[in-house]
N, C-alpha and C. Protein backbone atom coordinates (compact mmCIF):
# COMPACT_ATOMS: atom_id res chain seq x y z
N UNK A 1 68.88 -39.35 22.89
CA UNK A 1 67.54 -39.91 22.94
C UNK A 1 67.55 -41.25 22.21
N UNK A 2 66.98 -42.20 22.76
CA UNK A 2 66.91 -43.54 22.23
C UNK A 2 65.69 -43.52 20.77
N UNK A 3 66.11 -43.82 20.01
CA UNK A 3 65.48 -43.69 18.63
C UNK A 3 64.01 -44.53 18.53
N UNK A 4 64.55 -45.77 19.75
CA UNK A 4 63.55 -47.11 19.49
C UNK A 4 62.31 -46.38 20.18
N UNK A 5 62.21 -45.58 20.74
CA UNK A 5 60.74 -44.34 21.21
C UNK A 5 60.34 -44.54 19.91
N UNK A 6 60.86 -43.81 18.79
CA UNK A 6 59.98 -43.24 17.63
C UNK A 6 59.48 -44.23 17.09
N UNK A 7 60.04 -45.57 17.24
CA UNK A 7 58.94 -46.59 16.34
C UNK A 7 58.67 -47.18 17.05
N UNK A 8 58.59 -47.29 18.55
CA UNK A 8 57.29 -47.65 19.47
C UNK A 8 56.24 -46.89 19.60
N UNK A 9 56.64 -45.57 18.97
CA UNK A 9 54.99 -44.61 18.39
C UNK A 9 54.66 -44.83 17.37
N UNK A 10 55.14 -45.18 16.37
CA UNK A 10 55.14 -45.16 14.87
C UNK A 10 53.97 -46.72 15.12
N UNK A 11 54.35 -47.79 15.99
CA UNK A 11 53.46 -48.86 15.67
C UNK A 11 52.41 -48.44 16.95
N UNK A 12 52.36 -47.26 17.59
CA UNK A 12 51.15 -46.95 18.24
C UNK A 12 50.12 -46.19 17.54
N UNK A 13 51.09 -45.25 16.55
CA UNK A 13 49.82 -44.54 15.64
C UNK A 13 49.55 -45.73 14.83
N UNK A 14 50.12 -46.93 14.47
CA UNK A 14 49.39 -47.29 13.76
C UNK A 14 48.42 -48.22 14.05
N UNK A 15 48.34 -48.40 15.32
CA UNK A 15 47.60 -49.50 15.83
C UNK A 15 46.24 -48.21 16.04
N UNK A 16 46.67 -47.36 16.26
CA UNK A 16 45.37 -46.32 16.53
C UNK A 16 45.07 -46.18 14.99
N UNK A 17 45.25 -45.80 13.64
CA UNK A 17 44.54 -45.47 12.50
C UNK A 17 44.38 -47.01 12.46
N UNK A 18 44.66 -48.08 12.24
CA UNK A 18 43.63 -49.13 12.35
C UNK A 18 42.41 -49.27 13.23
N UNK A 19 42.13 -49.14 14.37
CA UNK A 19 41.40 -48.28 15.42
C UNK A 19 40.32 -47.41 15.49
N UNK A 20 41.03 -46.47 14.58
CA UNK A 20 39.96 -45.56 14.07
C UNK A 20 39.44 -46.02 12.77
N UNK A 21 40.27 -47.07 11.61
CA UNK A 21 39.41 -47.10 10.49
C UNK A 21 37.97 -48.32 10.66
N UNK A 22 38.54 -48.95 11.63
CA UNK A 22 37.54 -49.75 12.18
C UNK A 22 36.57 -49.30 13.15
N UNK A 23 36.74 -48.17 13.32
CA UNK A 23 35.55 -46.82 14.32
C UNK A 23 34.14 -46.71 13.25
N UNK A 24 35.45 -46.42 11.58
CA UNK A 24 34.81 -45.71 10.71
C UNK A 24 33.41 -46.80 10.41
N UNK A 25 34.08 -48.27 9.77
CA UNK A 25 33.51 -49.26 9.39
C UNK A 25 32.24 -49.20 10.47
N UNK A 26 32.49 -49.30 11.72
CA UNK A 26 31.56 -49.28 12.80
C UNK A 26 30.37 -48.26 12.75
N UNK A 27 30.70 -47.09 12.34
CA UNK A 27 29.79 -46.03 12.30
C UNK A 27 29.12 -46.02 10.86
N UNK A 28 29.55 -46.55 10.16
CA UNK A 28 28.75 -46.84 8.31
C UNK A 28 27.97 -47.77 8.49
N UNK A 29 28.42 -48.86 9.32
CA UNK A 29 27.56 -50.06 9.48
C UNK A 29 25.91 -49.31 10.62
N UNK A 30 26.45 -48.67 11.92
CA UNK A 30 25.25 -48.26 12.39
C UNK A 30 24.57 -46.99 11.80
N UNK A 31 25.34 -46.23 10.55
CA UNK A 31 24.26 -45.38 9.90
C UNK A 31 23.60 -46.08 9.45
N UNK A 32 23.77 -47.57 8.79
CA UNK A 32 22.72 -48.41 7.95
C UNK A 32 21.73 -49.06 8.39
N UNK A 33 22.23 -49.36 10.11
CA UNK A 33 21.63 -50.02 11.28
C UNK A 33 20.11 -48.73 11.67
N UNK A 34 20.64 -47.58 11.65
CA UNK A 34 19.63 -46.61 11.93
C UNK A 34 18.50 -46.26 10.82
N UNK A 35 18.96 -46.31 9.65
CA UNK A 35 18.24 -46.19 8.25
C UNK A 35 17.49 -47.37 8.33
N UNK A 36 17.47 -48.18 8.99
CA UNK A 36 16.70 -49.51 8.64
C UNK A 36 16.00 -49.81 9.74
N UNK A 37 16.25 -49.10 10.74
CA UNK A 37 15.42 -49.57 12.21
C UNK A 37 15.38 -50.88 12.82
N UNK A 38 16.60 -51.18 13.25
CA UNK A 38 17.00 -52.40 13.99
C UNK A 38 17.65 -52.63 14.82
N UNK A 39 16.54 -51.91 16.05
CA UNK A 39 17.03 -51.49 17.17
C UNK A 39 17.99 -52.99 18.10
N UNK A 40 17.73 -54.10 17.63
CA UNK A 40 18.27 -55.58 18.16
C UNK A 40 20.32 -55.21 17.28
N UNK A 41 20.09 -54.67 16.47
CA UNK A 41 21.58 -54.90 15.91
C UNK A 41 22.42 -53.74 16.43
N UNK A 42 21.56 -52.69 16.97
CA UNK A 42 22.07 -51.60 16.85
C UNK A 42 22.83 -51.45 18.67
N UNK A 43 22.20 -52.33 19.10
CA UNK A 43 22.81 -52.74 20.83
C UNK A 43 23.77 -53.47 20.51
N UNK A 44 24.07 -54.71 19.54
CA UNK A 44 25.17 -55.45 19.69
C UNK A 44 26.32 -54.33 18.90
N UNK A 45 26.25 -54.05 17.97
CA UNK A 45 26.83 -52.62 17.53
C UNK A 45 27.29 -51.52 18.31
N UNK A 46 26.87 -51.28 19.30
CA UNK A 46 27.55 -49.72 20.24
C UNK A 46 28.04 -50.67 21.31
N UNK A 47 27.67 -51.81 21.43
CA UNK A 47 28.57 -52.72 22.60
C UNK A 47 30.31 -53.10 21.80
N UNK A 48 30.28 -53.52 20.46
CA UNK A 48 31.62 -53.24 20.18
C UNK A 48 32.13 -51.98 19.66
N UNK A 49 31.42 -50.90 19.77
CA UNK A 49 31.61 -49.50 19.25
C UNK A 49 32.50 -48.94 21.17
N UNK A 50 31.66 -49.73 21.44
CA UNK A 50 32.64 -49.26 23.32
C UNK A 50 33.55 -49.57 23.64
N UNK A 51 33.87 -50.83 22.98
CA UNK A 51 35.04 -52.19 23.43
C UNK A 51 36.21 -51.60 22.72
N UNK A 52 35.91 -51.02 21.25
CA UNK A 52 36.90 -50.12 20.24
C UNK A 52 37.19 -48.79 21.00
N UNK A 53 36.22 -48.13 21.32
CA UNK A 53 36.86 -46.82 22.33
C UNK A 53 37.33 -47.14 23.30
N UNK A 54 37.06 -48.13 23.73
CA UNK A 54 38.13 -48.41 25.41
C UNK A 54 39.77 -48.52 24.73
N UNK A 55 40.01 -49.22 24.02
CA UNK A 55 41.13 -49.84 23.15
C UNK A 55 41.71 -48.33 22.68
N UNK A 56 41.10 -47.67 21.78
CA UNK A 56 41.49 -46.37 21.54
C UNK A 56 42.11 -45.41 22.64
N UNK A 57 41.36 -45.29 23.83
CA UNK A 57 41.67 -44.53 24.88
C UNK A 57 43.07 -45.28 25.25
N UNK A 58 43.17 -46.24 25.73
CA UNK A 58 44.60 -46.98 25.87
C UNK A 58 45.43 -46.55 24.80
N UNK A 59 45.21 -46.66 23.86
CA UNK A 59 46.45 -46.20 22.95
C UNK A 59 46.64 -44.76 22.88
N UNK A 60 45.85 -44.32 23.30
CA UNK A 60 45.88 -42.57 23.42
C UNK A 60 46.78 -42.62 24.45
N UNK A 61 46.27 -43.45 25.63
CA UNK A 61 47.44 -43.15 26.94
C UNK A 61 48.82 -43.67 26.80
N UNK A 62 49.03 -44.67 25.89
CA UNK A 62 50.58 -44.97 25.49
C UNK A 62 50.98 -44.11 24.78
N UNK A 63 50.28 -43.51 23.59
CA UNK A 63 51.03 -42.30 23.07
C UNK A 63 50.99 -41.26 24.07
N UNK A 64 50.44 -40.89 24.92
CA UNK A 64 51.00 -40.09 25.81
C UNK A 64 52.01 -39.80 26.38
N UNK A 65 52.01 -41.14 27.02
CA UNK A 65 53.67 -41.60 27.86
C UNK A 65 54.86 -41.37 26.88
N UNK A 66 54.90 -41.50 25.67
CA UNK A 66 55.57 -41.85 24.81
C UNK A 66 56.54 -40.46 24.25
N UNK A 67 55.10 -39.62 24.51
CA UNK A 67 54.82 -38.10 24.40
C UNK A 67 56.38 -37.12 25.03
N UNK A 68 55.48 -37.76 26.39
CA UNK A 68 56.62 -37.21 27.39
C UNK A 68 58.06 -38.24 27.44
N UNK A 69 58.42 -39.36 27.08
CA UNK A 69 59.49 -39.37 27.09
C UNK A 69 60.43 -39.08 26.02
N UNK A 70 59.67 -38.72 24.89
CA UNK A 70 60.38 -37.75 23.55
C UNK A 70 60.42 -36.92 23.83
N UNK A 71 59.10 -35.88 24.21
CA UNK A 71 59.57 -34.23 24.35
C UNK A 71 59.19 -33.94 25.47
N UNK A 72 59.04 -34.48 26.92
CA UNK A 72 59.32 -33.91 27.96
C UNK A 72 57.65 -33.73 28.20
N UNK A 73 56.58 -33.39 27.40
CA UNK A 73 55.01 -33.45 27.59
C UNK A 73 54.27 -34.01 26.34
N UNK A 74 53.17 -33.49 26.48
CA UNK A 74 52.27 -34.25 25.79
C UNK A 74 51.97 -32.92 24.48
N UNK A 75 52.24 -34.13 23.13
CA UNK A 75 52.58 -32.92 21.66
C UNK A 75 51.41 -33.73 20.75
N UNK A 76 51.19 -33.30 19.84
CA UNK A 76 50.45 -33.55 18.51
C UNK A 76 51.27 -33.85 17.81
N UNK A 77 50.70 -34.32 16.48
CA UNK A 77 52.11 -35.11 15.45
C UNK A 77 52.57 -33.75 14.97
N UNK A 78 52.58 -32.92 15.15
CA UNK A 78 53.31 -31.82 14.33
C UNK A 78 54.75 -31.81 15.51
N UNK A 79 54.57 -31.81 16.69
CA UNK A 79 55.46 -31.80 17.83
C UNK A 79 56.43 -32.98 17.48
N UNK A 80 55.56 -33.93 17.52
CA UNK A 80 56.72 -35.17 17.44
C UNK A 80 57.48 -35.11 15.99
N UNK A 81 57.06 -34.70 15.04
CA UNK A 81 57.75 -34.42 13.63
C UNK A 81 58.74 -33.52 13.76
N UNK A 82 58.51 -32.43 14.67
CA UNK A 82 59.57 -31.84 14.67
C UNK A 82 61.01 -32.24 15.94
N UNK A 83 60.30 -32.92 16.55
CA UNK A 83 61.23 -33.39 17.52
C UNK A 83 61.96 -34.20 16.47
N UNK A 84 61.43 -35.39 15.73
CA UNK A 84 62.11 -36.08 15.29
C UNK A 84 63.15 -35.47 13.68
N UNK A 85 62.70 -34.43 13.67
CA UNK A 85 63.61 -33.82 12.35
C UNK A 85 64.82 -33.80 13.37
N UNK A 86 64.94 -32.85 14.40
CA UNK A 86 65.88 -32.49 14.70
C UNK A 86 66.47 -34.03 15.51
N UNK A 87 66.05 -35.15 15.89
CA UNK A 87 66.47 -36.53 16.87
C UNK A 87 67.19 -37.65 15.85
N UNK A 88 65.93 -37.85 15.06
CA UNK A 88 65.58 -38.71 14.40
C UNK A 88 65.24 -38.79 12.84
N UNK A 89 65.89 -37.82 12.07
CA UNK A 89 65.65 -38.07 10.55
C UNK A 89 64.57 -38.86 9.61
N UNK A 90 65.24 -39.94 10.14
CA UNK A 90 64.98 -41.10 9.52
C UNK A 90 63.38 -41.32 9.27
N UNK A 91 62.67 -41.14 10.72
CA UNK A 91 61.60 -41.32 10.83
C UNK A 91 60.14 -40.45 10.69
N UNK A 92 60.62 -39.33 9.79
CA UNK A 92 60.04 -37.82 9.52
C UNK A 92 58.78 -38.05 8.56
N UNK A 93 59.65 -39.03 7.94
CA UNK A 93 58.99 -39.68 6.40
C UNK A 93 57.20 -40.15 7.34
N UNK A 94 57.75 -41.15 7.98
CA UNK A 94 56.83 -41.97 8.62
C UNK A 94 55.54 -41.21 9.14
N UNK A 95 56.54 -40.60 9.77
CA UNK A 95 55.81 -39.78 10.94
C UNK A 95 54.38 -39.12 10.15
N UNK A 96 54.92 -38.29 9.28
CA UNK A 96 54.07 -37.67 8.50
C UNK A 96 53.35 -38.34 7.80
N UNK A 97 53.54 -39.67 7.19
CA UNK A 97 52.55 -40.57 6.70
C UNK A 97 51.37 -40.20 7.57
N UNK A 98 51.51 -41.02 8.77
CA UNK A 98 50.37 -41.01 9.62
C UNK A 98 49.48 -40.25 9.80
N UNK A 99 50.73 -38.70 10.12
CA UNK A 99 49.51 -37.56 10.16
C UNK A 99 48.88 -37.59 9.67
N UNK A 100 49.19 -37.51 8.23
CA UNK A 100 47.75 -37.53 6.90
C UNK A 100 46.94 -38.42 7.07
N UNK A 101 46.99 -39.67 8.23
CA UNK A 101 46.03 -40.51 7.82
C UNK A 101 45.03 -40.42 8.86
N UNK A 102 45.71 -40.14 9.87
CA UNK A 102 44.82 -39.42 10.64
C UNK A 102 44.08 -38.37 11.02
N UNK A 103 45.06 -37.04 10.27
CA UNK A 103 43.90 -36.39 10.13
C UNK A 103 42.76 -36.10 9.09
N UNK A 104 42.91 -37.30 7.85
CA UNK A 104 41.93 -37.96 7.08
C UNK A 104 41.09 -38.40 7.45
N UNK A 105 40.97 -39.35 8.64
CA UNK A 105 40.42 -39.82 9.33
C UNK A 105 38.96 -39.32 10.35
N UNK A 106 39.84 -38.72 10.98
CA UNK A 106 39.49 -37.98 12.11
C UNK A 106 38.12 -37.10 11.75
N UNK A 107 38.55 -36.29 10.69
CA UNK A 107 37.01 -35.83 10.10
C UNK A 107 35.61 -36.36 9.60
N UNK A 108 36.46 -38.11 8.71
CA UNK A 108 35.34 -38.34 8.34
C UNK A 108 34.66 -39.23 9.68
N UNK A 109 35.13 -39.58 10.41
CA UNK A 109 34.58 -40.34 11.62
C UNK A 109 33.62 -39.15 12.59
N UNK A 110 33.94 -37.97 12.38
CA UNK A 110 32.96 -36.74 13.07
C UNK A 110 31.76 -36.55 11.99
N UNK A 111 32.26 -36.67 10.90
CA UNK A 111 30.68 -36.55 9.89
C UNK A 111 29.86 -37.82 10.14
N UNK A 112 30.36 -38.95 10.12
CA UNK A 112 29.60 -40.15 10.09
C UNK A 112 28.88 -40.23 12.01
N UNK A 113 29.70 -39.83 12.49
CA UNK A 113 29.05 -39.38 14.27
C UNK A 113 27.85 -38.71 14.58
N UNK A 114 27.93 -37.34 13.68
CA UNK A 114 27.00 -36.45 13.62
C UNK A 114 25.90 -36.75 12.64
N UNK A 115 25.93 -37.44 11.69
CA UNK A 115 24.79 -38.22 11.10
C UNK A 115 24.23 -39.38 11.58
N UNK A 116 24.79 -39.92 12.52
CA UNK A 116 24.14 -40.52 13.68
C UNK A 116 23.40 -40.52 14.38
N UNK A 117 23.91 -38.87 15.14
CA UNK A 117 23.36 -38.56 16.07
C UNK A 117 21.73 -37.73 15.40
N UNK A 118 22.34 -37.60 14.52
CA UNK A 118 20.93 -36.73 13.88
C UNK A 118 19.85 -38.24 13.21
N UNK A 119 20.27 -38.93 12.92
CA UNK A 119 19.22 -40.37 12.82
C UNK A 119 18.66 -40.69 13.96
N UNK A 120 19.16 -40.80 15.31
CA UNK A 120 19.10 -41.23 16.43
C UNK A 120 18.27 -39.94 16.72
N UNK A 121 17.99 -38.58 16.67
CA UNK A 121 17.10 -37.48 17.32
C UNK A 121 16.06 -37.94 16.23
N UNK A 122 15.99 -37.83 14.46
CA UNK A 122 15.06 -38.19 14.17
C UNK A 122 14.28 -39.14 14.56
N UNK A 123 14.76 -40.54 14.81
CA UNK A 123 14.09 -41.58 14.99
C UNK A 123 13.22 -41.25 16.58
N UNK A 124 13.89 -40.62 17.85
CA UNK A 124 13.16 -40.38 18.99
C UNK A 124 11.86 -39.53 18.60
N UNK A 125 11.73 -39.00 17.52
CA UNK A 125 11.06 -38.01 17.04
C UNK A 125 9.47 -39.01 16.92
N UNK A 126 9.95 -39.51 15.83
CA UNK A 126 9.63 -40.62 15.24
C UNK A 126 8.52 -41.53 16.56
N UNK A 127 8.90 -42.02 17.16
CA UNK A 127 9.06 -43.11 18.34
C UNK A 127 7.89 -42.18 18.87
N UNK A 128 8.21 -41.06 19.64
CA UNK A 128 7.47 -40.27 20.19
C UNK A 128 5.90 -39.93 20.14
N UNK A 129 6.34 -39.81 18.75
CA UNK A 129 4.85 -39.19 17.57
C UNK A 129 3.99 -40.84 17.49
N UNK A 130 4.35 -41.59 17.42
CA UNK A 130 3.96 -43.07 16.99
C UNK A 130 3.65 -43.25 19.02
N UNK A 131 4.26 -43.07 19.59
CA UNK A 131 3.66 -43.09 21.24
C UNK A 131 2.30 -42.44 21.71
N UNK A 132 2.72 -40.97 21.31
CA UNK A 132 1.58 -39.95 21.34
C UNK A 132 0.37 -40.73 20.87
N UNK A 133 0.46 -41.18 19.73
CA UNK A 133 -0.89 -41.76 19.31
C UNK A 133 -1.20 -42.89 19.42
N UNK A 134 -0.64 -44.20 20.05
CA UNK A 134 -1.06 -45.06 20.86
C UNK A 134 -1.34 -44.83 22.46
N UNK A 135 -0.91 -43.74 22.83
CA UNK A 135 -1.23 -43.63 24.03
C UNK A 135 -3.13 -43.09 23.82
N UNK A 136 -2.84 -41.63 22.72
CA UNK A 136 -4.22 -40.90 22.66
C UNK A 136 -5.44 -42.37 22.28
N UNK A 137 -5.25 -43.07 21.28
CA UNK A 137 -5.85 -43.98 21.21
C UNK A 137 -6.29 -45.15 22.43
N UNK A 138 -5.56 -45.25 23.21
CA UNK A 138 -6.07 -46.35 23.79
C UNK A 138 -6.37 -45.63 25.13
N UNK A 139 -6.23 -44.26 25.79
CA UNK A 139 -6.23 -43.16 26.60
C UNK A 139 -7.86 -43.74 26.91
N UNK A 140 -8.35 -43.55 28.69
CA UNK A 140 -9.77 -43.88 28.86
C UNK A 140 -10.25 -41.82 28.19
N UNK A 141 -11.58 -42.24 28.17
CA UNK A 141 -12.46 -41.46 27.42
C UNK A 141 -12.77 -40.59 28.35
N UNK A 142 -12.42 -40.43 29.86
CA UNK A 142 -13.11 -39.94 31.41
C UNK A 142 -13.80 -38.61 30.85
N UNK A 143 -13.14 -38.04 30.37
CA UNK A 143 -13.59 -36.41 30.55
C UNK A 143 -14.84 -36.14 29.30
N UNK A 144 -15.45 -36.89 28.57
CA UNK A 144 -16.35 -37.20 27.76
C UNK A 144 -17.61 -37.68 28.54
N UNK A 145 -17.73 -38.62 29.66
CA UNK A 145 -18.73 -38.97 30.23
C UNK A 145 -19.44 -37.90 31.08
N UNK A 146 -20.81 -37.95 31.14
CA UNK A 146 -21.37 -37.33 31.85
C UNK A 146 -22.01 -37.82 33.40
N UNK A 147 -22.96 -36.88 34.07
CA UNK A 147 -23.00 -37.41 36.06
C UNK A 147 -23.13 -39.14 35.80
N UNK A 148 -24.49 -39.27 34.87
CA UNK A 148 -25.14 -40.27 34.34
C UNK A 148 -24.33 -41.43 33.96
N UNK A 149 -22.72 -40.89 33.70
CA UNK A 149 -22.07 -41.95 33.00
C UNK A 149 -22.21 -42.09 31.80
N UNK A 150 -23.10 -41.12 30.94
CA UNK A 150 -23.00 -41.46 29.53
C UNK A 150 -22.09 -40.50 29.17
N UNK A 151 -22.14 -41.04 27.64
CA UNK A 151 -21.11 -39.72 26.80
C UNK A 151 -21.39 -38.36 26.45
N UNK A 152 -20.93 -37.59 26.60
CA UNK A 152 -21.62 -36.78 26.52
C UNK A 152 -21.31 -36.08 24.88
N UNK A 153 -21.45 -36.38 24.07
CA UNK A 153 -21.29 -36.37 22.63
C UNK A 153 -22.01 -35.86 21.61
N UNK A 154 -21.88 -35.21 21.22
CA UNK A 154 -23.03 -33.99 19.87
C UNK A 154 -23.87 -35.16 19.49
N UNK A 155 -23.38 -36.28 19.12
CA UNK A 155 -24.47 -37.20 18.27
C UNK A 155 -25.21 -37.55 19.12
N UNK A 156 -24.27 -38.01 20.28
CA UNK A 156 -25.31 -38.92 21.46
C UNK A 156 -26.48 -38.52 21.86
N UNK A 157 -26.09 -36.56 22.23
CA UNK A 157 -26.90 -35.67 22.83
C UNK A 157 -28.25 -35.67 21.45
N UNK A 158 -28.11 -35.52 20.01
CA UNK A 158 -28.89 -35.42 19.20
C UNK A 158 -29.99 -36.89 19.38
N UNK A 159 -29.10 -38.05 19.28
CA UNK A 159 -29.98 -39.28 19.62
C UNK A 159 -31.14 -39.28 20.62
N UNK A 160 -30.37 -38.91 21.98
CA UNK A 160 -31.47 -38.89 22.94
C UNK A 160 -32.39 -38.03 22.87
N UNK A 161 -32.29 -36.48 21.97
CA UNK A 161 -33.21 -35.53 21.76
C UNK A 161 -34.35 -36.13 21.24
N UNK A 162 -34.22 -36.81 20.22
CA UNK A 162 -34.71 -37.35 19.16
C UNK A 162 -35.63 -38.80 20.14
N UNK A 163 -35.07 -39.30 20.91
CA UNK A 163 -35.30 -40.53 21.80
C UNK A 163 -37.01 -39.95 22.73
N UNK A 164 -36.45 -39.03 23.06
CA UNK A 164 -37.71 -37.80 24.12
C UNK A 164 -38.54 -37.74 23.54
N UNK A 165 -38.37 -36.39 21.77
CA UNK A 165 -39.66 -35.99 21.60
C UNK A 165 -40.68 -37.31 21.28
């Protein structure tokens, strides 16, 4: 097996934990973007939050390929660590760096996701309730009027009582 595989992965995981630490930066910046309600920053924000997952997915698919021409399919770093104990020595050290950094990673980018997503349901919440009552407010009055066209209203009705006798 040609060795130069293992550190054409070695600079693919690392182009991916750069990747992902700049996911992270991305998702701290739009928890702050959501805490502050700025819905103008928060579009230019998930437009390079997309441009970074497109980039990610590509490097997912080179480590793929990469996958299968080390071990024949597609492995997790525990696979390729052990491929490379028994291939590649040398590069065990490495290998395992990464893991740790990725799967360091990997978690805190799902907490900072899911506090997102839970800012983003609050805020629709939010939005909603603040709708509801500009709509009820500025809503025509129809079902209040009477044949006459007036209102038909406890006070109104008391006024005109009062208007008669």
């Amino acid at each position: 097996m040609d060795k130069k595989l293992f550190q054409n992965l070695i600079d693919i995981l690392d182009e991916e934990i750069n990747a992902y630490s700049k996911m992270k930066e991305y998702f701290s910046e739009k928890k702050e973007i959501l805490k502050k309600a700025k819905p103008d920053d928060l579009g230019v924000l998930d437009n390079k939050i997309i441009a970074l997952n497109n980039q990610i997915v590509k490097l997912n698919n080179s480590r793929k390929e990469l996958a299968v021409q080390i071990n024949g399919e597609d492995t997790n770093m525990s696979g390729f660590i052990a491929v490379a104990e028994k291939e590649a020595p040398e590069y065990v050290d490495a290998l395992s760096e990464r893991k740790v950094k990725i799967c360091k990673l990997i978690p805190e980018l799902m907490l900072l996701n899911n506090q997102n997503v839970e800012l983003l349901k609050h805020g629709i919440i939010i939005s909603n309730k603040m709708l509801e009552t500009i709509i009820d407010a500025f809503a025509p009055q129809g079902c209040n009027y009477n044949g006459a066209g007036k209102t038909d209203s406890q006070e109104y009705d008391l006024w005109t009582i009062n208007e008669e006798i």
